[in-house]
C-alpha atoms as a PDB file:
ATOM      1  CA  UNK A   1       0.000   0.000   0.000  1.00  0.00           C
ATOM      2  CA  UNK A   2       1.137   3.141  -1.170  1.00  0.00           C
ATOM      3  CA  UNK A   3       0.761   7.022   0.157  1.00  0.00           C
ATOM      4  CA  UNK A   4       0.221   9.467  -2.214  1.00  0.00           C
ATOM      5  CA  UNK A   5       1.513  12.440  -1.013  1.00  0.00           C
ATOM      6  CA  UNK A   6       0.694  15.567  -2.721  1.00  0.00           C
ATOM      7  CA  UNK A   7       2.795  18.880  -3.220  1.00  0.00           C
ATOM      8  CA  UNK A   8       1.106  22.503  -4.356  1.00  0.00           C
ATOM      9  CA  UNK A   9       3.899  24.051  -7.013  1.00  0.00           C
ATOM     10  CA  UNK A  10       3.148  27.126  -9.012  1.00  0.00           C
ATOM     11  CA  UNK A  11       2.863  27.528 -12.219  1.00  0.00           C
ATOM     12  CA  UNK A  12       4.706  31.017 -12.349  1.00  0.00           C
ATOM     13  CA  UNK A  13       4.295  31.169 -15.980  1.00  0.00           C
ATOM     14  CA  UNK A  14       0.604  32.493 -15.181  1.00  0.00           C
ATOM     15  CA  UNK A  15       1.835  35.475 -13.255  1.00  0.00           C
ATOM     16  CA  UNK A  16       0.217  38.806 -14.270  1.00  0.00           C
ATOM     17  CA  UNK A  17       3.006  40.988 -16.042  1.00  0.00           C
ATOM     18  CA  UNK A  18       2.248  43.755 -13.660  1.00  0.00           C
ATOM     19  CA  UNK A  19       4.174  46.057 -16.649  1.00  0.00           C
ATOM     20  CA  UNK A  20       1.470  46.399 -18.839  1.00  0.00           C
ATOM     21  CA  UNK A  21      -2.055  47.618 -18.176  1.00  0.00           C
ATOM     22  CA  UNK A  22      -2.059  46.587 -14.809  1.00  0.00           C
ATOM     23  CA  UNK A  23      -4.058  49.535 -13.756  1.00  0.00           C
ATOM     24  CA  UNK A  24      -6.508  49.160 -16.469  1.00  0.00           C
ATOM     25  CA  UNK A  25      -7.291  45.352 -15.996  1.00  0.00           C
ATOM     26  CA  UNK A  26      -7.319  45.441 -12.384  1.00  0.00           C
ATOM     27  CA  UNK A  27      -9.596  47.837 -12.048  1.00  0.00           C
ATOM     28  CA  UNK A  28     -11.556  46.297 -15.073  1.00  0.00           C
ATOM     29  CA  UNK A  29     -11.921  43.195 -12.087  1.00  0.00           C
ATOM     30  CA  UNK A  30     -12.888  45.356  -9.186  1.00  0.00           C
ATOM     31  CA  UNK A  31     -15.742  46.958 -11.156  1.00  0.00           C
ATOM     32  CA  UNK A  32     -16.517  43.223 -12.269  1.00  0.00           C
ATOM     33  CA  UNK A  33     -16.852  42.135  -8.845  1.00  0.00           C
ATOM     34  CA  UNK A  34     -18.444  45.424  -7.491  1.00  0.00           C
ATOM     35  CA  UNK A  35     -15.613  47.005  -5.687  1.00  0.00           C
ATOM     36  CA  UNK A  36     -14.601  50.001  -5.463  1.00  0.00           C
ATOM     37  CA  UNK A  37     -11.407  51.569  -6.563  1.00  0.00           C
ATOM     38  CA  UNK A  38      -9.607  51.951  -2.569  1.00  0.00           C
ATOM     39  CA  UNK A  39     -11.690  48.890  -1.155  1.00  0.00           C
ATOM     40  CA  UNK A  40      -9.388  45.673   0.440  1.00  0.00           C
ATOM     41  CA  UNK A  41     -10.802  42.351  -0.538  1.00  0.00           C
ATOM     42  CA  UNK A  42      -9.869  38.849   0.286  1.00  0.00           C
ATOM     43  CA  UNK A  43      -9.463  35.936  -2.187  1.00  0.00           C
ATOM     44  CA  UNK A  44     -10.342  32.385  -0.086  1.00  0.00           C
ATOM     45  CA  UNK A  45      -9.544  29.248  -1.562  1.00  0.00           C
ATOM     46  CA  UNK A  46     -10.443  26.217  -0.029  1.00  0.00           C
ATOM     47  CA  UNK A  47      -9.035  23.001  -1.384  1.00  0.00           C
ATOM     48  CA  UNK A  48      -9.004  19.515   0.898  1.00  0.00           C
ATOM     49  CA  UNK A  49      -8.123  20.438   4.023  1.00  0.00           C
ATOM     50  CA  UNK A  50      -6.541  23.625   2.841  1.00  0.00           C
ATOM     51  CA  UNK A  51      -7.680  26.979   3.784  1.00  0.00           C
ATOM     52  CA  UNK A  52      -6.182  29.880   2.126  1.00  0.00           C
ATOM     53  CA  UNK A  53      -6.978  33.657   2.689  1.00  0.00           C
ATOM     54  CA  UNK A  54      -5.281  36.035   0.512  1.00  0.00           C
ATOM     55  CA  UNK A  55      -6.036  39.905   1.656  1.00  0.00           C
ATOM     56  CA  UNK A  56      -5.466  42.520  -0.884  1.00  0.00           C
ATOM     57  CA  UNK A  57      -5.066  45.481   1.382  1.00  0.00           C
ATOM     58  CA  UNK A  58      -4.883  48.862   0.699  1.00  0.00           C
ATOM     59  CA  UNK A  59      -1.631  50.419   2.885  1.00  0.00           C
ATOM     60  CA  UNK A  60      -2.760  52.677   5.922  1.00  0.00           C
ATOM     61  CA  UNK A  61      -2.155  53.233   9.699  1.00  0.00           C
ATOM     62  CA  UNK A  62      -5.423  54.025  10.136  1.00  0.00           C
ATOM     63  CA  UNK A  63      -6.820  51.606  12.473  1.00  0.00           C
ATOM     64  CA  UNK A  64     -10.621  53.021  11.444  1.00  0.00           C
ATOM     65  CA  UNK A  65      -9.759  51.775   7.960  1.00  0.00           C
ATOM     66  CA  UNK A  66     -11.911  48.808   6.002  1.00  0.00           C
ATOM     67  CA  UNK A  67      -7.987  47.189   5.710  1.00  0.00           C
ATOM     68  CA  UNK A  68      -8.090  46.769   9.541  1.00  0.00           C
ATOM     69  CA  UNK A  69     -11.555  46.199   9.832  1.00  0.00           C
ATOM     70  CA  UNK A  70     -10.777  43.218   6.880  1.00  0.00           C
ATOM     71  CA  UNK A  71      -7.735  41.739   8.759  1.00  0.00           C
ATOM     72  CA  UNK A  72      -9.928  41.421  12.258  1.00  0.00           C
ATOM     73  CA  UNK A  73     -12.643  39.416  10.279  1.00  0.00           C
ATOM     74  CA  UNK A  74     -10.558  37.095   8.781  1.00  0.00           C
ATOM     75  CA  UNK A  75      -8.043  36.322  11.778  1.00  0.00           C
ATOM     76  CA  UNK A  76     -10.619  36.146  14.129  1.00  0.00           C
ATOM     77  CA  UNK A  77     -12.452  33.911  11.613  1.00  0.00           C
ATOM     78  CA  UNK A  78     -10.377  31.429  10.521  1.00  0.00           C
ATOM     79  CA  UNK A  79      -7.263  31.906  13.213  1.00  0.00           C
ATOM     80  CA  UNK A  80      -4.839  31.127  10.810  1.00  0.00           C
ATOM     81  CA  UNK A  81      -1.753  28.906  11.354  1.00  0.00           C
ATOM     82  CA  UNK A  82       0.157  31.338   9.797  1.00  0.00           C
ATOM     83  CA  UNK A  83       0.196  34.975   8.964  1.00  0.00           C
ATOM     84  CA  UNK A  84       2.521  35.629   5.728  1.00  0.00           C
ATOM     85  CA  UNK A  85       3.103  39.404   5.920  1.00  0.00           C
ATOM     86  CA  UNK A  86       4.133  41.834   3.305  1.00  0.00           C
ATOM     87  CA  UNK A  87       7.384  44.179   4.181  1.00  0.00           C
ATOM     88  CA  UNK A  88       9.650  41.597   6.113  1.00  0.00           C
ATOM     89  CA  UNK A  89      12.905  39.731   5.352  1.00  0.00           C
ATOM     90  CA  UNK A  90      12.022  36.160   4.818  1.00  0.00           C
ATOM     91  CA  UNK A  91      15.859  35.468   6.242  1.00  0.00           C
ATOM     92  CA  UNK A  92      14.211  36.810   9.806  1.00  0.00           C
ATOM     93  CA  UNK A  93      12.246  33.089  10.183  1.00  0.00           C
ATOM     94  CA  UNK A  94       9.155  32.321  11.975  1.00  0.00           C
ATOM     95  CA  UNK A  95       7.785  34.917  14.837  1.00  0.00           C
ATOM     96  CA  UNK A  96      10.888  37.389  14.475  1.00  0.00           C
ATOM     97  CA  UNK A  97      11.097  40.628  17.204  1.00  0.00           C
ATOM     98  CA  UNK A  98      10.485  43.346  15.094  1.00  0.00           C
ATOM     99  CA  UNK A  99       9.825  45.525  17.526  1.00  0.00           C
ATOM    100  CA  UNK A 100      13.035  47.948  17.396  1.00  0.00           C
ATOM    101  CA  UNK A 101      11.517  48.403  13.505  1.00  0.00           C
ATOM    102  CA  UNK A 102       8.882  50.928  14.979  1.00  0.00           C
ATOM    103  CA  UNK A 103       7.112  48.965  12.157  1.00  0.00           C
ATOM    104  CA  UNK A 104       3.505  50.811  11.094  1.00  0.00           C
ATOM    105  CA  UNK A 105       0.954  49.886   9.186  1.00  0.00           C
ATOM    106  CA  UNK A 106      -1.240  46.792   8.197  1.00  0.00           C
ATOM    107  CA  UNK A 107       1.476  44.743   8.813  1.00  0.00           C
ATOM    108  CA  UNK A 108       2.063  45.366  11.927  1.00  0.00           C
ATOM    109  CA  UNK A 109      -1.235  45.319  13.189  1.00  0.00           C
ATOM    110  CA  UNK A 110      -1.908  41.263  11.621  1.00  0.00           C
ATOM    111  CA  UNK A 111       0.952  40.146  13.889  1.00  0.00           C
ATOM    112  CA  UNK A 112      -0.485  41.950  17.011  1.00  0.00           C
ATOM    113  CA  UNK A 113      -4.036  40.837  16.010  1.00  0.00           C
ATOM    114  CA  UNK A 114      -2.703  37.402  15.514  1.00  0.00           C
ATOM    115  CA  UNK A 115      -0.745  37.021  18.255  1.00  0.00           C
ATOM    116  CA  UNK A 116      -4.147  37.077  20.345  1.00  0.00           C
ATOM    117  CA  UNK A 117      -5.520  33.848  18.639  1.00  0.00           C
ATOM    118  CA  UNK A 118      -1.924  32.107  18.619  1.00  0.00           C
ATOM    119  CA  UNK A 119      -1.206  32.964  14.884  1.00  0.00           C
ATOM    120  CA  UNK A 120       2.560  32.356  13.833  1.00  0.00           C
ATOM    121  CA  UNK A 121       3.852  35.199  11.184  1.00  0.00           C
ATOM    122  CA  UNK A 122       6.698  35.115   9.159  1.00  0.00           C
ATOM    123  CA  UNK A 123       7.726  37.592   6.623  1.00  0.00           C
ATOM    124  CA  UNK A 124       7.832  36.613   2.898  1.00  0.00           C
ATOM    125  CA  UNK A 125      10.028  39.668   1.261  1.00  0.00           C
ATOM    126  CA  UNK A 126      13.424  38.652  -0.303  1.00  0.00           C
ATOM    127  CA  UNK A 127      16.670  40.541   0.613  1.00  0.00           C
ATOM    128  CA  UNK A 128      16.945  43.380  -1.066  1.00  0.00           C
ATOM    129  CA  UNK A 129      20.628  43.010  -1.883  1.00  0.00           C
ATOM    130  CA  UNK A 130      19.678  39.607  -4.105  1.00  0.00           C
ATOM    131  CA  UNK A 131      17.238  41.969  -6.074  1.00  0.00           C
ATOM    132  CA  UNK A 132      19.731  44.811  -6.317  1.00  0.00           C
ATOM    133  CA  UNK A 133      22.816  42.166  -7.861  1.00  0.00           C
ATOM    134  CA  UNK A 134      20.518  40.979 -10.584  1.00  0.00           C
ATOM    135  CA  UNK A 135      19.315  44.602 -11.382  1.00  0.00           C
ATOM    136  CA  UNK A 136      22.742  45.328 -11.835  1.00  0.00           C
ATOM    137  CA  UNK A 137      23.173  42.153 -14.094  1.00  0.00           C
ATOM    138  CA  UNK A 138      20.328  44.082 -16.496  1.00  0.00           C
ATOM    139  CA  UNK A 139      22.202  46.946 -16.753  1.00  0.00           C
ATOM    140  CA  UNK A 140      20.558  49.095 -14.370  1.00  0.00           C
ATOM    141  CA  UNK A 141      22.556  52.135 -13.048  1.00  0.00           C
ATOM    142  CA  UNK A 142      23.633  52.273  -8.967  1.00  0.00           C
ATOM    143  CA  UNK A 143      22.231  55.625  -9.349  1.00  0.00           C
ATOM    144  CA  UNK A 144      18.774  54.782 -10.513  1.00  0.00           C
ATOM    145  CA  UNK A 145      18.464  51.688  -7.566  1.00  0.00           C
ATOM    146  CA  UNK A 146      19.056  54.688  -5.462  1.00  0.00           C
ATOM    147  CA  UNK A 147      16.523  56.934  -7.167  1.00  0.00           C
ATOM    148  CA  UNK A 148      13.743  53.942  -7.255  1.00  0.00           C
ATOM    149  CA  UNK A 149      14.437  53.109  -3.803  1.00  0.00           C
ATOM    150  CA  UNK A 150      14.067  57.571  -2.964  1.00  0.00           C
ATOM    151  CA  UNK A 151      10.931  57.575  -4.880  1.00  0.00           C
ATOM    152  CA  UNK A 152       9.569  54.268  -3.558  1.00  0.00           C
ATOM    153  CA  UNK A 153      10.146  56.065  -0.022  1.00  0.00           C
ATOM    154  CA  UNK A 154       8.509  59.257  -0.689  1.00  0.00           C
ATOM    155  CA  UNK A 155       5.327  57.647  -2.048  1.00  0.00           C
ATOM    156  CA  UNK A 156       4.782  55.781   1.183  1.00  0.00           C
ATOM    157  CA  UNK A 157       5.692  58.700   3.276  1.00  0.00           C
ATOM    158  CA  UNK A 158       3.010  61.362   1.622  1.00  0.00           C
ATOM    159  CA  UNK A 159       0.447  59.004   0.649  1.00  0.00           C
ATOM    160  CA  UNK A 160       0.732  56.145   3.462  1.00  0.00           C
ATOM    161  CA  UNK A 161       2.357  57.671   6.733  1.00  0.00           C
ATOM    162  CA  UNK A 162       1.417  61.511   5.496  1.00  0.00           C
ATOM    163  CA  UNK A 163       4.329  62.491   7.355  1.00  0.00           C
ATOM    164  CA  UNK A 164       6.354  66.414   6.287  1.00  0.00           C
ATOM    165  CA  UNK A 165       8.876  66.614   3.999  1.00  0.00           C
ATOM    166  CA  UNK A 166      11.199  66.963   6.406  1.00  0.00           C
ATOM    167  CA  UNK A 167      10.433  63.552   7.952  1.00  0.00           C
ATOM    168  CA  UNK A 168      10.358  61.921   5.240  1.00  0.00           C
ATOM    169  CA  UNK A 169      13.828  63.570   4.039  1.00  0.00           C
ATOM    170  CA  UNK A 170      14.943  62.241   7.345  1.00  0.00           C
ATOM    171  CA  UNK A 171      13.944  58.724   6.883  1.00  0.00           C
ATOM    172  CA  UNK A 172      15.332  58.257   3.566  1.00  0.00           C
ATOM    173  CA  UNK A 173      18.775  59.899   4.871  1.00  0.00           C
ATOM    174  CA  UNK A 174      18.406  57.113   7.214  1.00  0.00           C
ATOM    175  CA  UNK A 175      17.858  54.277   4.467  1.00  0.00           C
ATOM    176  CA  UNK A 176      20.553  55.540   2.347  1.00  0.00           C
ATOM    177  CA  UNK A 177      23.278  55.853   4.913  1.00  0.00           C
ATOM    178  CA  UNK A 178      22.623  52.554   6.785  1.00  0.00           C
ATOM    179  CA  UNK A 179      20.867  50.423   3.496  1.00  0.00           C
ATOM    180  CA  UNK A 180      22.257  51.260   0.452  1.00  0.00           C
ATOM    181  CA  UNK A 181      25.927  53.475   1.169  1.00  0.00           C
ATOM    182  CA  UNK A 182      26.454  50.218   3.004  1.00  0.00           C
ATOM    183  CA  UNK A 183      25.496  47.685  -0.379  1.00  0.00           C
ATOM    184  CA  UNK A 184      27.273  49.846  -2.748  1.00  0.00           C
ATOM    185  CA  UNK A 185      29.978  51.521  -1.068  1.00  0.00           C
ATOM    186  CA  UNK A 186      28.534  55.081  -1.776  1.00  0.00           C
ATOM    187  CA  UNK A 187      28.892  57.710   0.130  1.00  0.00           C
ATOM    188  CA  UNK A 188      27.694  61.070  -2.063  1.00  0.00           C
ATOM    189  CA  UNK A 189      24.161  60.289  -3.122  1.00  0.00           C
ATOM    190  CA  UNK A 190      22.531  63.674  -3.844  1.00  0.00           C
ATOM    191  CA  UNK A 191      18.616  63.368  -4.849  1.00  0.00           C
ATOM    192  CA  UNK A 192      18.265  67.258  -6.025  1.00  0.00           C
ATOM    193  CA  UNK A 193      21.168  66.212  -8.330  1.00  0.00           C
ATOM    194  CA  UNK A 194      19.802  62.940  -9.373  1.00  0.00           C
ATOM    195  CA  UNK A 195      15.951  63.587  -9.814  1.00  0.00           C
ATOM    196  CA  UNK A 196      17.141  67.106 -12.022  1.00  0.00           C
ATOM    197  CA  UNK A 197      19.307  64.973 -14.184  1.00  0.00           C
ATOM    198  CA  UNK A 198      16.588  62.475 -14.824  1.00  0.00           C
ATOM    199  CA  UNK A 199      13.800  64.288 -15.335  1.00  0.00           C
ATOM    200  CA  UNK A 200      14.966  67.974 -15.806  1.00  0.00           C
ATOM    201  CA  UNK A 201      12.648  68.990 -12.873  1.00  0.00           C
ATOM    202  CA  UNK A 202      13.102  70.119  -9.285  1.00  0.00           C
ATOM    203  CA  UNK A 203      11.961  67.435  -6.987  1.00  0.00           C
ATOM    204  CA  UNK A 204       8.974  68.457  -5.254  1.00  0.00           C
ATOM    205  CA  UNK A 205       7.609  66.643  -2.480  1.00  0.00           C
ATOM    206  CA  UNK A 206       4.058  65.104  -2.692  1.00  0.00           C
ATOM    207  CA  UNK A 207       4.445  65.594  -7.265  1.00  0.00           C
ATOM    208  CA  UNK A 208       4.517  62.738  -9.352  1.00  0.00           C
ATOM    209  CA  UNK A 209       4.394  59.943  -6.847  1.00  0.00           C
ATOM    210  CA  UNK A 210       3.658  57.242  -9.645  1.00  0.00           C
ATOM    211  CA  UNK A 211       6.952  57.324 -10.602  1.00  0.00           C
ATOM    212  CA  UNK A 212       7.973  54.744  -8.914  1.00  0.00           C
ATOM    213  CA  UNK A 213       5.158  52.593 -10.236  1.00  0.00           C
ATOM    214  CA  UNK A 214       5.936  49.128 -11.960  1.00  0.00           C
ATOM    215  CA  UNK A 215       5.426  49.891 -15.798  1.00  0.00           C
ATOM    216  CA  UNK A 216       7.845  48.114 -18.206  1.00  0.00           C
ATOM    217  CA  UNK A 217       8.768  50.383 -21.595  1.00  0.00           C
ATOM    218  CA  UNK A 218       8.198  53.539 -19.841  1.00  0.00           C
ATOM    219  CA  UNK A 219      10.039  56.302 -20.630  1.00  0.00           C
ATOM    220  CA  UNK A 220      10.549  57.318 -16.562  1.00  0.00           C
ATOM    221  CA  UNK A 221      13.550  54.999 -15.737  1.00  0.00           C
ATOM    222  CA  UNK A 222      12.054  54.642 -12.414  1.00  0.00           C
ATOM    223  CA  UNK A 223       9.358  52.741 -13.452  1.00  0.00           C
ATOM    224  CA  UNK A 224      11.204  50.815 -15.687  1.00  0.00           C
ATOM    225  CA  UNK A 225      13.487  49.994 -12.530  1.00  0.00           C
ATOM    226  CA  UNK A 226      10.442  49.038 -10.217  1.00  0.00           C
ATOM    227  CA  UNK A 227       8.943  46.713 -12.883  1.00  0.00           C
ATOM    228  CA  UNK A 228      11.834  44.515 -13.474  1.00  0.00           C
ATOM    229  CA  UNK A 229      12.424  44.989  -9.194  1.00  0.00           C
ATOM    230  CA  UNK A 230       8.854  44.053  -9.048  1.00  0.00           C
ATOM    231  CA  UNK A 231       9.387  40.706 -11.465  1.00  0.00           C
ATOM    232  CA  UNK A 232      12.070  39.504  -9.364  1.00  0.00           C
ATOM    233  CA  UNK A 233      10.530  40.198  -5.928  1.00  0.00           C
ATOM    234  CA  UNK A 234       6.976  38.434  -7.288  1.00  0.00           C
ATOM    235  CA  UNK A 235       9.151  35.447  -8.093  1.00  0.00           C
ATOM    236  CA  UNK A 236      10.359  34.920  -4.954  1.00  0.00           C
ATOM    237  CA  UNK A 237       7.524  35.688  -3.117  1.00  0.00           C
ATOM    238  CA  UNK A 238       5.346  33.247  -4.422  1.00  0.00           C
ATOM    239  CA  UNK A 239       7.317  30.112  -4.415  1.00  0.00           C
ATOM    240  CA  UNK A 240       7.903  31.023  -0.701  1.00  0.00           C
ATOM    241  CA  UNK A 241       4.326  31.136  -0.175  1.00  0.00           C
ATOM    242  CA  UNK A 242       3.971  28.159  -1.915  1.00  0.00           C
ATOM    243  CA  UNK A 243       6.481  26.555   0.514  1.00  0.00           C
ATOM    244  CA  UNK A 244       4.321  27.864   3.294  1.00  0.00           C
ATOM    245  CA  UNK A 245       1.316  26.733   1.684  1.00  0.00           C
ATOM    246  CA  UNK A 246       2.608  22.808   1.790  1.00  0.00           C
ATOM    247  CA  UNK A 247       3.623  23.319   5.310  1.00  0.00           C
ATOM    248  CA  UNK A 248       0.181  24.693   6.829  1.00  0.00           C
ATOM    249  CA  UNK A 249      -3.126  23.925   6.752  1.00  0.00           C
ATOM    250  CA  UNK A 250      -4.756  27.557   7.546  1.00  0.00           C
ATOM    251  CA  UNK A 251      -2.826  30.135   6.092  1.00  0.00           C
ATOM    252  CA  UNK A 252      -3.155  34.077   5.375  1.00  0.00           C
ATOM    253  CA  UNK A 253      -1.641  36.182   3.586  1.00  0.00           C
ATOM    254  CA  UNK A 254      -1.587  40.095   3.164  1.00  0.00           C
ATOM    255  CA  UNK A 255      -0.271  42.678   0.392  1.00  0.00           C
ATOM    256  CA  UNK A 256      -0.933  45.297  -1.419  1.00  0.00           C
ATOM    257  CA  UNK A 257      -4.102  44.513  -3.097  1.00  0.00           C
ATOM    258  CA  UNK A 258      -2.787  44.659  -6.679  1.00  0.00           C
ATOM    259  CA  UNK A 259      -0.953  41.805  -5.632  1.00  0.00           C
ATOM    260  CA  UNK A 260      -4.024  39.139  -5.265  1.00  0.00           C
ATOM    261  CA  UNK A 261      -4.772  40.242  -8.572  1.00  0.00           C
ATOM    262  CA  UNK A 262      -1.468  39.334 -10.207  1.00  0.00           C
ATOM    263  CA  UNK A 263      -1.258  36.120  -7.987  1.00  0.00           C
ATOM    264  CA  UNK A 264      -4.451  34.976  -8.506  1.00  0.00           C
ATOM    265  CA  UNK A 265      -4.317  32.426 -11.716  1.00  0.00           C
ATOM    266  CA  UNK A 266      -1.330  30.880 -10.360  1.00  0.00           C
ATOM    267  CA  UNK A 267      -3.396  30.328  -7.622  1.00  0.00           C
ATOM    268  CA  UNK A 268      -6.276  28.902  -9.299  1.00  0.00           C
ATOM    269  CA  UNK A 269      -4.239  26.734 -11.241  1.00  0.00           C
ATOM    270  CA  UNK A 270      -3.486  25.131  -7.377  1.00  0.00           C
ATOM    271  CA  UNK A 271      -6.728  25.641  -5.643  1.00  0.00           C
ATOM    272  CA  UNK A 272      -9.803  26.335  -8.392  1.00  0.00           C
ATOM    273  CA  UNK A 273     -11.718  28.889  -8.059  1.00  0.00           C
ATOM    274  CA  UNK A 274     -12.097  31.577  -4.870  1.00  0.00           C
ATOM    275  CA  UNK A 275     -14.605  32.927  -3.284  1.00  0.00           C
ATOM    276  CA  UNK A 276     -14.248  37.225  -2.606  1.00  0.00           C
ATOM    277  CA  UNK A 277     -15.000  37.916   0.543  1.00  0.00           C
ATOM    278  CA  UNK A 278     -15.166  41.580   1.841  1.00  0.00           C
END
């Protein structure tokens, strides 16, 4: 007598190319399934004895918000094994002390939720120093890493944390002198200089804040830079789910809710079909 024993792998051929009209589909789906443009959403699959939640949340600290509201529900729900969050180094392991982070956000409020049912987390986010040697392997400039990374930064700052320029001008200063001076040896990074080269602008703080959106062919380098970033990260992120997914039972997992939408055939392909729950 023989056991069959049965492992979920993803087809990552059937990942959305997030490059193209991303916007235009995605929100082509939301109006298909009667949500609006800002609303989080969940995507539950349920396959044998496999329960998978898969929260498309829109980034806030606002603990009013229908993204916290969302993330209550479904822990308190289904009290997930484990809580795969969005934001943290994979290379941390299961339940890691990131409280000298002064993490914010969504993210931070799943592990404190779930740590009141007995939820294990774990982040699922690659190093960013494996993403940044293979963007150099394209042919993508030091310079611009540092420019994606600046813009990346000042999109969360005024439209997530709405913090002053002058915070957020201290944060980055922050990221650049202990992140990336540190990966690259730099040590004169000068955004004034950089953004006026590439764009023949003065930066301005809280203007053109889809720059460092993921669209392949555009003519802002940034973008160019955070779609191929974006390709590799995706990668990576969903075979480790998938490795999480083979492990537990009862799993969640929260992003940014374009990514359920570029996930979501892949996951299909494993599960069938989901139900949206809101």
């Amino acid at each position: 007598m023989y056991i069959v024993l049965y492992m979920f792998i993803p087809n990552i051929k059937l990942l959305y190319d997030q490059g193209q009209e991303t916007d235009k589909d995605f929100n082509q789906w939301k109006l298909n399934n009667n949500l609006t443009i800002y609303q989080p959403f969940c995507l539950h699959f349920h396959k044998k004895n496999k329960i998978f939640n898969y929260i498309g949340a829109r980034h806030t600290i606002n603990k009013k918000s229908a993204t916290y509201k969302l993330i209550r529900k479904i822990i308190k729900k289904y009290k997930p094994e484990l809580i795969v969050i969005e934001g943290i180094p994979n290379k941390l392991g299961l339940n890691p002390n990131i409280d000298d982070w002064h993490w914010v956000g969504e993210s931070q409020y799943a592990i404190d939720m779930g740590k009141k049912y007995g939820c294990n987390y774990v982040g699922i986010e690659p190093d960013e120093e494996f993403i940044y040697k293979k963007l150099i392997k394209k042919g993508i400039k030091v310079d611009d890493i540092y420019g994606y990374i600046f813009l990346r930064w000042h999109t969360y700052s005024y439209s997530t944390l709405h913090v002053t320029k002058q915070k957020f001008i201290n944060e980055w200063e922050k990221i650049r002198t202990y992140h990336l001076d540190r990966e690259f040896k730099k040590h004169k990074w000068d955004y004034q200089k950089w953004y006026l080269s590439r764009f023949h602008e003065k930066f301005k703080y809280g203007s053109n804040i889809n720059y460092a959106d993921p669209y392949g062919q555009s003519k802002i380098i940034t973008q160019n830079v955070s779609y191929e970033f974006g390709k590799i990260r995706n990668i990576f992120d969903i075979k480790k789910l998938y490795k999480y997914l083979n492990k537990y039972n009862n799993v969640l997992y929260i992003m940014g809710m374009n990514h359920p939408f570029a996930d979501k055939d892949v996951l299909i392909d494993t599960f069938g079909n989901y139900n949206l729950l809101q």
